[in-house]
Protein backbone atom coordinates (compact mmCIF):
# COMPACT_ATOMS: atom_id res chain seq x y z
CA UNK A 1 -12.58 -15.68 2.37
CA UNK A 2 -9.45 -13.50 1.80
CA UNK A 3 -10.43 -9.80 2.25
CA UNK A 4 -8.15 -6.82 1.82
CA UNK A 5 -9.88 -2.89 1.82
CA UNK A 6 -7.90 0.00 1.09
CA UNK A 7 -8.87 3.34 2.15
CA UNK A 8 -7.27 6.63 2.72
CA UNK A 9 -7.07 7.61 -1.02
CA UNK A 10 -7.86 11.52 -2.62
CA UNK A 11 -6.99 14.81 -3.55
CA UNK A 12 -3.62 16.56 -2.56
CA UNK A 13 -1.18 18.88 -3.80
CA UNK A 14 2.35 18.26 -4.54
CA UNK A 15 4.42 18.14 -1.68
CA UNK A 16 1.30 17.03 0.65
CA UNK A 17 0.90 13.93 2.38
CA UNK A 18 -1.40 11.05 2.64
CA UNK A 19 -1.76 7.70 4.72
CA UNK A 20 -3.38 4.72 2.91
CA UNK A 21 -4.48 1.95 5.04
CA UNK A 22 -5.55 -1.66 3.96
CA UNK A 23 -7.54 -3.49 6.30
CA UNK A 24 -7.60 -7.47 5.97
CA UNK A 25 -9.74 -10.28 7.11
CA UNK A 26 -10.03 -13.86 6.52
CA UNK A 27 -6.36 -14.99 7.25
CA UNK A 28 -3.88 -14.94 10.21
CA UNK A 29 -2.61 -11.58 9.14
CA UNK A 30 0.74 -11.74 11.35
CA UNK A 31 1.78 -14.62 9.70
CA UNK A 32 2.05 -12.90 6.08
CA UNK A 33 4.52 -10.33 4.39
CA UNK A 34 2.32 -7.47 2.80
CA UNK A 35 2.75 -5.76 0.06
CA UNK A 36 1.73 -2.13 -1.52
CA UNK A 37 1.56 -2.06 -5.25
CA UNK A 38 0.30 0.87 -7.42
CA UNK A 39 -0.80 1.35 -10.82
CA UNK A 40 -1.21 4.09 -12.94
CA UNK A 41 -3.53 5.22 -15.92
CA UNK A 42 -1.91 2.64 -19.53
CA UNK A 43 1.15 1.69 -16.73
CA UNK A 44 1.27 -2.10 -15.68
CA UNK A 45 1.01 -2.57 -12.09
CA UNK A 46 4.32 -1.98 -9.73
CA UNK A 47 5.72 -2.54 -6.14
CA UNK A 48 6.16 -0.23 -4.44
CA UNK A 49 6.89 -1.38 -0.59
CA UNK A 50 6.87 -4.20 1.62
CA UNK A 51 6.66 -5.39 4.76
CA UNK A 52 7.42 -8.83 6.99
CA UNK A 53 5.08 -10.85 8.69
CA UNK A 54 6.32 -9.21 11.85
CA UNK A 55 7.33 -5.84 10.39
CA UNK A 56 10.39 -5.97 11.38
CA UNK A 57 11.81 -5.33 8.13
CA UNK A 58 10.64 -3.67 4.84
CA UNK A 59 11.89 -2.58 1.14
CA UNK A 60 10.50 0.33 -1.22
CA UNK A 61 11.03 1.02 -4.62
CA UNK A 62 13.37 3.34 -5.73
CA UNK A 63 10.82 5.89 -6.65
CA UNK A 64 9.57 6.40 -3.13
CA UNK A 65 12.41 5.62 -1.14
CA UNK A 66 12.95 7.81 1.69
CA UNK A 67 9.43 9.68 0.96
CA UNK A 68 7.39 6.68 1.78
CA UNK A 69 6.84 4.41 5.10
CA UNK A 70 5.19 0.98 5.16
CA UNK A 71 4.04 -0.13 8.63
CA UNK A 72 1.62 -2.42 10.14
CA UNK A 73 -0.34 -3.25 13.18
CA UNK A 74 -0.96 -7.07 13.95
CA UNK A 75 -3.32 -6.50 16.20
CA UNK A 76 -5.69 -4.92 14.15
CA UNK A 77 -5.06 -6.35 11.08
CA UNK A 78 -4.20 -3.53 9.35
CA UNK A 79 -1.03 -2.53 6.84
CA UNK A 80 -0.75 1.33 6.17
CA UNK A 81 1.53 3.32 3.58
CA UNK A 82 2.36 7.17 4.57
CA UNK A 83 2.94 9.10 2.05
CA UNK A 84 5.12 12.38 2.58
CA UNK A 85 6.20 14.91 -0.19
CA UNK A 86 3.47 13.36 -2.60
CA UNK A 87 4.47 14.12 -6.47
CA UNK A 88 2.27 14.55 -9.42
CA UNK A 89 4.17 11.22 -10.72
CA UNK A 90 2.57 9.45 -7.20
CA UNK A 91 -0.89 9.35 -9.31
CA UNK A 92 -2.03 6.08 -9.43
CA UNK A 93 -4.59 3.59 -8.05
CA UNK A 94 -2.79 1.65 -4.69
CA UNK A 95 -3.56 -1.69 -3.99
CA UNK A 96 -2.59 -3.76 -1.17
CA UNK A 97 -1.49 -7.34 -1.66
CA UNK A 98 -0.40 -10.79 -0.14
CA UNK A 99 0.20 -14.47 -0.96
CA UNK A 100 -2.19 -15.99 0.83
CA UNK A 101 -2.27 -20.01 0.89
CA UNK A 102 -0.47 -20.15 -2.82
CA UNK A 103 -2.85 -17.33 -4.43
CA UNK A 104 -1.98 -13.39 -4.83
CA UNK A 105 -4.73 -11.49 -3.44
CA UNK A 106 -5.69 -7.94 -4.34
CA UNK A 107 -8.27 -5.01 -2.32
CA UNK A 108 -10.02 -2.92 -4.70
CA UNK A 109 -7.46 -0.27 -4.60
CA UNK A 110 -7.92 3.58 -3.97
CA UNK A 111 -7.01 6.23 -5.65
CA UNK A 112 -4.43 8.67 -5.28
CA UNK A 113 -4.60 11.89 -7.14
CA UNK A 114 -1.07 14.57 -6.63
CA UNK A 115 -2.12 17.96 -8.80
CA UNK A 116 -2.30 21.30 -7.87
């Protein structure tokens, strides 16, 4: 079955930096976009970047643009998110996400906490 496992989540101060990465299994992960999402505390979930099958392109939301850098290895089925100059408005749970065979399938998410 579809598996998706984010990890790379904590602590950091503003202005710090963190790399999330979301580890997949039970698809041909080349052959699907993936996405990033995050969600914080009474918020409804958002996008926040995403990549192509062959990574050769991706978009970010506004919020993050130019602070934030999808990326993704084929190889070892794995979709990361760096996160540079991290603001206390960053805090949220991130989950990774892709349409897989019709259905939108979610990790677990981890959390992301920016506070001094």
């Amino acid at each position: 079955q579809v598996q998706l496992v984010e990890s790379g989540g904590g602590l950091v101060q503003p202005g710090g930096s963190l790399r999330l990465s979301c580890e997949a299994s039970g698809f041909t992960f080349s052959r699907y976009p993936m996405n990033w999402y995050h969600q914080a505390p009474g918020k409804e979930r958002e996008l926040v970047a995403t990549i192509t099958s062959t990574g050769g392109s991706t978009n970010y939301a506004d919020s993050v643009k130019g602070r934030f850098t999808i990326s993704r290895d084929n190889a070892k089925n794995t979709v990361y998110l760096q996160m540079n100059s991290l603001k206390p408005e960053d805090t949220a749970v991130y989950l990774c996400n892709a349409m897989i065979r019709g259905l939108s399938s979610w990790g677990q998410g981890t959390q992301v906490t920016v506070s001094s």
